[in-house]
Protein backbone atom coordinates (compact mmCIF):
# COMPACT_ATOMS: atom_id res chain seq x y z
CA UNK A 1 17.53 43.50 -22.38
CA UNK A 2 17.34 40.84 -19.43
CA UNK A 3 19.95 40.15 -17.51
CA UNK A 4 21.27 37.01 -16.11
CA UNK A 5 20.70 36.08 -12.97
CA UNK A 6 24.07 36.58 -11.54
CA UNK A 7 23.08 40.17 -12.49
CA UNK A 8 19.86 40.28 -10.58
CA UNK A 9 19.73 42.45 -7.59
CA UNK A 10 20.58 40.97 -4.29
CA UNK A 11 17.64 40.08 -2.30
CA UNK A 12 18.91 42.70 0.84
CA UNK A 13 18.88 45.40 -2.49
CA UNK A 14 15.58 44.32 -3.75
CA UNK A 15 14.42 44.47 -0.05
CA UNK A 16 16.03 47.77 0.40
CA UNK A 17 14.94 49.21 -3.08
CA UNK A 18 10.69 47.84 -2.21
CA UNK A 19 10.53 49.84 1.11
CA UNK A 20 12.19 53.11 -0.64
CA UNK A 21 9.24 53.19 -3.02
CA UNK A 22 6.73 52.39 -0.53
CA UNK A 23 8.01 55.55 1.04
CA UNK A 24 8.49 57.63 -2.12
CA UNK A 25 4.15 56.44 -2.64
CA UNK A 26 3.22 57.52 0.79
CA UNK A 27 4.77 60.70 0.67
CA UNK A 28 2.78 61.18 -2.58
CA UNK A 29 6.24 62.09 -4.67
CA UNK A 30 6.39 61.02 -8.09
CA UNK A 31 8.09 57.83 -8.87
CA UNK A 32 10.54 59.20 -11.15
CA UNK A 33 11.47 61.63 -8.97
CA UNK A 34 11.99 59.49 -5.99
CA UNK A 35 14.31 57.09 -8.34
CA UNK A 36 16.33 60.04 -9.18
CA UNK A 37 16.95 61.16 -5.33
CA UNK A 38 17.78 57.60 -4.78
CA UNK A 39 19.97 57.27 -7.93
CA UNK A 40 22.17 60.75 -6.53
CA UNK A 41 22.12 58.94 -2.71
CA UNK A 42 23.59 55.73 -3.52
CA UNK A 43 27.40 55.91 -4.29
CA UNK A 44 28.28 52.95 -6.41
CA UNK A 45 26.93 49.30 -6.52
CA UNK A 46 24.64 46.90 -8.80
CA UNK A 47 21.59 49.16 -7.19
CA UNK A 48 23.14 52.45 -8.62
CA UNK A 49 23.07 50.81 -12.00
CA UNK A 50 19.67 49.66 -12.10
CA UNK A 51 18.03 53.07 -10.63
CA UNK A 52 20.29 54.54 -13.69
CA UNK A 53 18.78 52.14 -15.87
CA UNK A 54 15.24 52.74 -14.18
CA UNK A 55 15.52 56.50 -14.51
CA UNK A 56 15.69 56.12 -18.31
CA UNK A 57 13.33 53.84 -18.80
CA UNK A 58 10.87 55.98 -16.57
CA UNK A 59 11.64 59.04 -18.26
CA UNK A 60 10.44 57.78 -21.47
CA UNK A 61 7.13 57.63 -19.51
CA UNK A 62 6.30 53.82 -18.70
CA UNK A 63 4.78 52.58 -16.00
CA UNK A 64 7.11 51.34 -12.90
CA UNK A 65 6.68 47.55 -13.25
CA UNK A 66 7.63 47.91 -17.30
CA UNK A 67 10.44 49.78 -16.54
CA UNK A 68 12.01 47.41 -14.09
CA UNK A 69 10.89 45.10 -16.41
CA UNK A 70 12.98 46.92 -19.10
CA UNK A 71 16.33 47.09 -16.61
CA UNK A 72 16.42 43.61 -16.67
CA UNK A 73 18.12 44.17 -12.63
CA UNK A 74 14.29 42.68 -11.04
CA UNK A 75 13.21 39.49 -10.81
CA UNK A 76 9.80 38.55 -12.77
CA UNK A 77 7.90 37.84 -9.14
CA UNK A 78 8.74 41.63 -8.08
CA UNK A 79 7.84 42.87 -11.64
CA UNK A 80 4.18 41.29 -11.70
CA UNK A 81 3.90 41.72 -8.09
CA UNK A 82 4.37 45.52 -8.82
CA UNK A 83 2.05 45.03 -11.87
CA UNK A 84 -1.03 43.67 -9.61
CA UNK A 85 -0.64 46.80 -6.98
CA UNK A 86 -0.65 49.26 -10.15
CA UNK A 87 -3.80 47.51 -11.24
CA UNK A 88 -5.21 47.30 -8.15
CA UNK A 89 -4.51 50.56 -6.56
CA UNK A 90 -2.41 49.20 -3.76
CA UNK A 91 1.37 49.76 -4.95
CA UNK A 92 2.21 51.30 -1.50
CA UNK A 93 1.06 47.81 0.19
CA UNK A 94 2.41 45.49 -2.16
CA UNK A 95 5.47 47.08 -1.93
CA UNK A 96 5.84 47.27 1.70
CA UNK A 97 5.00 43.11 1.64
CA UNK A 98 7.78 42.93 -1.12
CA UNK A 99 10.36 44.25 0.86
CA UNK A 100 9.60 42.05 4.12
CA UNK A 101 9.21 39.05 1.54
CA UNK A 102 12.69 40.12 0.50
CA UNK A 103 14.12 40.60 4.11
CA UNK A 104 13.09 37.43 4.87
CA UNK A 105 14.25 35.69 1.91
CA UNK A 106 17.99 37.14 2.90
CA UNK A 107 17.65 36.54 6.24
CA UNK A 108 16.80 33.23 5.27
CA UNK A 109 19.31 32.39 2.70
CA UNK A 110 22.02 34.03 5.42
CA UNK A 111 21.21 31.85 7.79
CA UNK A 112 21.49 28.59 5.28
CA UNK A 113 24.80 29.97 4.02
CA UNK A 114 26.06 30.21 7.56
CA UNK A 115 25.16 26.81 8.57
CA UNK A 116 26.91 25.21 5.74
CA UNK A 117 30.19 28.11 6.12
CA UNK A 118 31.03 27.29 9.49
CA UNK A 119 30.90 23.61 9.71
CA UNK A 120 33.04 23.79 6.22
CA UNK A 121 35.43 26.00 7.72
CA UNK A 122 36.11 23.95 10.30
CA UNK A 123 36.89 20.95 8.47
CA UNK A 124 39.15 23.02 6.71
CA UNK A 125 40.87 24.40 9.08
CA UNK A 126 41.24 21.02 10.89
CA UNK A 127 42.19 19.18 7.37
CA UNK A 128 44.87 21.68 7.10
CA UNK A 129 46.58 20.88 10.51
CA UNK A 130 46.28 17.45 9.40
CA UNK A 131 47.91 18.13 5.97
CA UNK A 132 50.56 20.26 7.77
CA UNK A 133 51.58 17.24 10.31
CA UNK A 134 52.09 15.00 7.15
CA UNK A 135 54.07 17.03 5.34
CA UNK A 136 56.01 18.78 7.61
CA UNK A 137 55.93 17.31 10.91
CA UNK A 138 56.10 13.51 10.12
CA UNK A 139 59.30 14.00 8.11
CA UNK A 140 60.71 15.63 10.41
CA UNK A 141 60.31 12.97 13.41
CA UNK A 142 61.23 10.28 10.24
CA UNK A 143 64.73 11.14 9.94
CA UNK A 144 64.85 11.47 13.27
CA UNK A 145 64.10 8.63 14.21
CA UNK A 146 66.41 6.92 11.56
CA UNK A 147 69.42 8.69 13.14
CA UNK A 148 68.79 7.24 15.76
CA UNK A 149 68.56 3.91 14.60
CA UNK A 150 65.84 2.86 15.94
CA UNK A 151 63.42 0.14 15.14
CA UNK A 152 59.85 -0.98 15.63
CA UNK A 153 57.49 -3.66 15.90
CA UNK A 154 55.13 -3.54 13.20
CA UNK A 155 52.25 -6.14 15.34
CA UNK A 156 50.41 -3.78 17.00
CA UNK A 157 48.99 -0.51 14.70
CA UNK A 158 48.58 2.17 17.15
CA UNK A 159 52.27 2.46 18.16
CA UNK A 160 53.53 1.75 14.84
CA UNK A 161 55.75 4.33 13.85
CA UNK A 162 55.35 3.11 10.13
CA UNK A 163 51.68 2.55 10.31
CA UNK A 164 50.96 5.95 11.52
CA UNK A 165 53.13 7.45 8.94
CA UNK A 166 50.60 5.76 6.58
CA UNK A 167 47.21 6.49 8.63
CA UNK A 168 48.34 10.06 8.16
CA UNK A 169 48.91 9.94 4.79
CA UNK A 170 45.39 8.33 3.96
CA UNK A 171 44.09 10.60 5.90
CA UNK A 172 45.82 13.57 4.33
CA UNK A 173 44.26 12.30 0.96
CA UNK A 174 40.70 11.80 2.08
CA UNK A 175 40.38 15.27 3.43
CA UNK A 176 41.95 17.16 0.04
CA UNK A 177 39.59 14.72 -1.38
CA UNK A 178 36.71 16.31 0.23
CA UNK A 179 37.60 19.81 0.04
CA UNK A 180 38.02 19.20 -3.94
CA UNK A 181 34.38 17.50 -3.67
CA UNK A 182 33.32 20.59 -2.18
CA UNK A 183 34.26 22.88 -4.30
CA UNK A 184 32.98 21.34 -7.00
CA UNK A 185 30.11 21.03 -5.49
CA UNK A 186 29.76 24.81 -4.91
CA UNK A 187 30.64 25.01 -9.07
CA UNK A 188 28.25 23.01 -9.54
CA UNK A 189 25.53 23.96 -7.54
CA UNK A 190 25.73 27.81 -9.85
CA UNK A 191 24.73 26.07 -12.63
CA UNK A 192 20.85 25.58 -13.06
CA UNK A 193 21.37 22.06 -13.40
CA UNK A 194 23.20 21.74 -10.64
CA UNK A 195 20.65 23.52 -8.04
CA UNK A 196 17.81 21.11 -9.17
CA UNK A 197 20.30 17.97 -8.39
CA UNK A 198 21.28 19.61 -5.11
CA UNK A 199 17.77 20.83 -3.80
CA UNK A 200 16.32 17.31 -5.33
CA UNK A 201 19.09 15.41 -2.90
CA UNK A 202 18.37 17.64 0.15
CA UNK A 203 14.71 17.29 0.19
CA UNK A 204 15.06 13.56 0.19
CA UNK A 205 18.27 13.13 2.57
CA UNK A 206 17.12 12.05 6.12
CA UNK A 207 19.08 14.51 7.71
CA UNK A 208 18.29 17.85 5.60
CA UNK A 209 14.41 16.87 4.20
CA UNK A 210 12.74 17.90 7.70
CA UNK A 211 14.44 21.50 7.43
CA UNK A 212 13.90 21.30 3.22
CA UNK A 213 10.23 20.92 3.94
CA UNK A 214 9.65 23.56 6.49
CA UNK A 215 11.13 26.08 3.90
CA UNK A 216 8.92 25.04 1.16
CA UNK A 217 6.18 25.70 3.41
CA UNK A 218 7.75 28.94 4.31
CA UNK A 219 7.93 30.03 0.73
CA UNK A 220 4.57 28.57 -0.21
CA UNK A 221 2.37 30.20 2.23
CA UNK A 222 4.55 33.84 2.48
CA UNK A 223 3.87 34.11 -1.31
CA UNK A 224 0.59 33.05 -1.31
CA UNK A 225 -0.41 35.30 1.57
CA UNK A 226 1.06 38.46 -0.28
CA UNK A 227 -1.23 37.09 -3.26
CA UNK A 228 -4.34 36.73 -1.27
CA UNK A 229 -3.94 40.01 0.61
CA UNK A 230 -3.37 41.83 -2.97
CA UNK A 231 -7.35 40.54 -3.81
CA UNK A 232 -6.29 37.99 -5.87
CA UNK A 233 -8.43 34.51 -5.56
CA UNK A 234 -6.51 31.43 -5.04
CA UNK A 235 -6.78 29.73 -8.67
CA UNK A 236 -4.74 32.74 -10.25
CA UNK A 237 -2.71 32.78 -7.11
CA UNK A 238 -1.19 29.52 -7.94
CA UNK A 239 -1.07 29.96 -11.92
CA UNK A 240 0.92 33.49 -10.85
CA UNK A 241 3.37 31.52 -8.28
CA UNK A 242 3.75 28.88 -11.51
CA UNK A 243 5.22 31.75 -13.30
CA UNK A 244 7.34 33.73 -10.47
CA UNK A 245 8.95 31.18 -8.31
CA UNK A 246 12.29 29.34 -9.59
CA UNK A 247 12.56 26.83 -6.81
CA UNK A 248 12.05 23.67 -8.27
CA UNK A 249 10.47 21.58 -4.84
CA UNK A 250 8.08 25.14 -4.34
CA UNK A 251 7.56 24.77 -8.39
CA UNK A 252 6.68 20.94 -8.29
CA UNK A 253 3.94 21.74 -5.70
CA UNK A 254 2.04 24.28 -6.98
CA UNK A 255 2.09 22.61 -9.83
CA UNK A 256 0.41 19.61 -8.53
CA UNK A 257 -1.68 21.33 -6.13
CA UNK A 258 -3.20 23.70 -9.44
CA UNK A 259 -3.73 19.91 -10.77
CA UNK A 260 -5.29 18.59 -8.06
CA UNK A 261 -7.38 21.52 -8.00
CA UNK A 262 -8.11 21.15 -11.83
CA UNK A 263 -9.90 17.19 -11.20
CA UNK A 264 -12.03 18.66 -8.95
CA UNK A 265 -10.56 18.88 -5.35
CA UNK A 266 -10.69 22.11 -3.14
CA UNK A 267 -7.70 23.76 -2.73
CA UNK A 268 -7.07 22.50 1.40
CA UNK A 269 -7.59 18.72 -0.09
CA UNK A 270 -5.10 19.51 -2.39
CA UNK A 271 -2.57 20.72 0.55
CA UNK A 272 -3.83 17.91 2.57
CA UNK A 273 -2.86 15.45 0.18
CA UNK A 274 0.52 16.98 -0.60
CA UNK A 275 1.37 17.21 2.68
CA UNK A 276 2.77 20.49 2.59
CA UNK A 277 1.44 21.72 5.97
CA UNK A 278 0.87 19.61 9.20
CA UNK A 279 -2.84 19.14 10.12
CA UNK A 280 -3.38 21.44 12.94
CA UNK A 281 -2.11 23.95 10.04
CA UNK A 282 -4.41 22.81 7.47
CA UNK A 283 -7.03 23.45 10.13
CA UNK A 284 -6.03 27.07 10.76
CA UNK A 285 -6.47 27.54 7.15
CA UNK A 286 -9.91 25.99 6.60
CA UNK A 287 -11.20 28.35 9.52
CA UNK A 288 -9.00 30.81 7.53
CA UNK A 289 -11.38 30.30 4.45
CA UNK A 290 -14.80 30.21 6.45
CA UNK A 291 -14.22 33.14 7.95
CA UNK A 292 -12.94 34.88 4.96
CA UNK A 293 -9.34 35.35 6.36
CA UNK A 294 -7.31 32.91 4.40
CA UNK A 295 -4.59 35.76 4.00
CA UNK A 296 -4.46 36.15 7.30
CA UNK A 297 -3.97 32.60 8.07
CA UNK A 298 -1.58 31.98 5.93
CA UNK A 299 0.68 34.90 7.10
CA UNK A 300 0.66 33.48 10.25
CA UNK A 301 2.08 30.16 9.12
CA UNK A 302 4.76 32.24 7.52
CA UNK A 303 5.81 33.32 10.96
CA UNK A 304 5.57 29.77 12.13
CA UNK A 305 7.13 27.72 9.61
CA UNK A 306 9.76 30.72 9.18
CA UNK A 307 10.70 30.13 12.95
CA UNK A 308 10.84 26.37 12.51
CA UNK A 309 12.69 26.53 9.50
CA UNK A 310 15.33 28.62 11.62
CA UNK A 311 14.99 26.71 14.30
CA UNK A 312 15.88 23.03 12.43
CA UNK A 313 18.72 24.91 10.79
CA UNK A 314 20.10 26.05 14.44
CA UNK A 315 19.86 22.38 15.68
CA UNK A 316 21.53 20.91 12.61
CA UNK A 317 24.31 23.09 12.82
CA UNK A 318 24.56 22.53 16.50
CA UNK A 319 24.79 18.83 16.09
CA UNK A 320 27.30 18.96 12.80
CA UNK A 321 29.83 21.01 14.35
CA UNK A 322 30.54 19.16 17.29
CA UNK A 323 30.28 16.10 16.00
CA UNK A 324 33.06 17.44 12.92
CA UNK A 325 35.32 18.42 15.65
CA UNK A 326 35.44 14.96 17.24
CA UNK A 327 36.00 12.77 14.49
CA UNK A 328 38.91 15.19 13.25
CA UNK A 329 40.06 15.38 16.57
CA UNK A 330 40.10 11.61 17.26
CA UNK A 331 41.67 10.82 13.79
CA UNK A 332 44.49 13.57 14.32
CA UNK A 333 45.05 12.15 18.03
CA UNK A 334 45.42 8.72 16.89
CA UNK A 335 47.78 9.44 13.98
CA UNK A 336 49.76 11.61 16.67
CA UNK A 337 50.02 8.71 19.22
CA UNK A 338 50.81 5.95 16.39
CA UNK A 339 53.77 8.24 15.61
CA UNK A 340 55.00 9.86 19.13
CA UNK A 341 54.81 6.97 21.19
CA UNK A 342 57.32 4.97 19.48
CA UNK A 343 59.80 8.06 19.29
CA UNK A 344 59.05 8.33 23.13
CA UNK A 345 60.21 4.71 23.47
CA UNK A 346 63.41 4.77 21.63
CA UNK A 347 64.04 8.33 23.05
CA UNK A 348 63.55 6.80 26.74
CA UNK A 349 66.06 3.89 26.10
CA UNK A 350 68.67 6.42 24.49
CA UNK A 351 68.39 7.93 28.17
């Protein structure tokens, strides 16, 4: 029975779980057997349950790709990935690639969960002083500012008590606003639905498509370099990928490079015209294909475009925090002075 995919194995468990068999095949052990003296090492988890659910299936004497098939726990790339290295003879390789492919894709999806944590944190954190100045604060310096009796002038906004009072509260709405956006936005994005809309809006913002393309590119050429290396040729490469990958951008350009393909073009036009790699890439990969190394090339722009891709994700992050902390910081300051510099004034004539 298949499982959804909020029952799939995390990608650090998949990575984990593809370099324990690639050890179990070296050492020449028996599959089953290795399963089992992982299933007795591993306390408790979503892993435990799929090696238990592995173990049976196993036992009943199928191959290893139909049995994680069976589980339901592995995801359909990993499962046909592990049926090409049966067929082939090259399990051990293919699952030593799987489980870098698999450390890279957490590393990866760490490092896009962190840049979107912090920055969110912040404005949390800094919406929640504001909310606590509103509703705490503010009323407190209100009444005491009507026992003293004091009045001000309402011409000029930024030392208006009154105005400040209402600055704060606008404020105070916008930023539960947001947070409420947010969070449905993170609802929302669980849904399948939802990550389409999301991925479709970030890979044609300004601000995020430069990082969105570098890890298509990422994806593209790690998974076609583990196909390539694996002796497959390049037009079942891409019909495979068609199959395995669930991001829609990665989806939408295989698809339309196997098309291009299909009228006639070779497969570099097809990259060239899809501008999926830069042209000094697209040149490492045609000297890639002459020279019979196209696997090799495009493992190399894995390393490349995974470094850029990191590297466009550092500076974005770099340049949203600080520039979250001013604007917060400016609109609490002002809301501050709008309400402190009038109680200053009445406070210094009461002196």
């Amino acid at each position: 029975m298949g499982k959804s995919d909020s029952n799939k194995l995390s990608s650090s468990e998949l990575s984990f779980f593809c370099m324990q068999v690639a050890m179990i095949l070296k050492s020449g052990m028996l599959i089953a057997d290795g399963i089992d003296w992982m299933f007795q090492d591993i306390k408790e988890g979503k892993l435990k349950q799929a090696l238990h659910e592995l173990k049976k299936h196993l036992n009943n004497n199928l191959p290893l790709y139909k049995a994680m098939e069976a589980t339901g726990y592995f995801p359909s790339y990993m499962v046909n990935m592990s049926q090409l290295g049966s067929v082939t003879g090259k399990l051990e390789e293919v699952m030593n690639s799987l489980s870098d492919y698999y450390e890279r894709e957490d590393y990866l999806k760490s490092k896009i969960r962190n840049s979107i944590f912090y920055p969110s944190m912040l404005f949390v954190m800094m919406s929640f002083i504001l909310i606590l100045l509103v509703t705490k604060i503010f009323p407190i310096l209100e009444g005491m500012l009507k026992e003293l009796g004091g009045t001000v002038s309402q011409s000029d906004f930024f030392i208006s008590f009154d105005s400040g009072i209402a600055a704060g509260r606008t404020a105070m709405v916008f930023v539960i606003a947001v947070i409420l956006l947010m969070v449905l936005l993170l609802v929302f994005y669980r849904t399948n639905k939802g990550r389409i809309s999301i991925n479709s809006f970030l890979n044609s913002f300004p601000l995020t498509k430069p990082i969105m393309e570098r890890i298509t590119a990422y994806r593209f050429s790690f998974a076609m370099s583990l196909l390539l290396s694996s002796g497959m040729n390049i037009d079942t490469s891409l019909e495979m990928l068609l199959d395995i990958i669930e991001e829609p951008v990665v989806r939408e350009k295989i698809q339309s490079c196997s098309s291009l393909m299909k009228s006639g073009k070779s497969f570099l036009d097809s990259l060239l015209e899809l501008s999926i790699f830069s042209s000094i890439h697209l040149q490492m990969l045609k000297t890639g294909q002459r020279t019979g190394e196209l696997d090799v090339a495009m493992s190399k722009l894995t390393n490349i475009y995974e470094y850029e891709a990191d590297q466009a994700i550092s500076n974005a992050v770099g340049l949203v925090e600080p520039v979250l902390v001013g604007i917060l910081a400016l609109v609490t300051g002002i809301i501050l002075i709008s309400v402190m510099l009038p109680l200053m004034n009445i406070m210094s004539s009461i002196g």
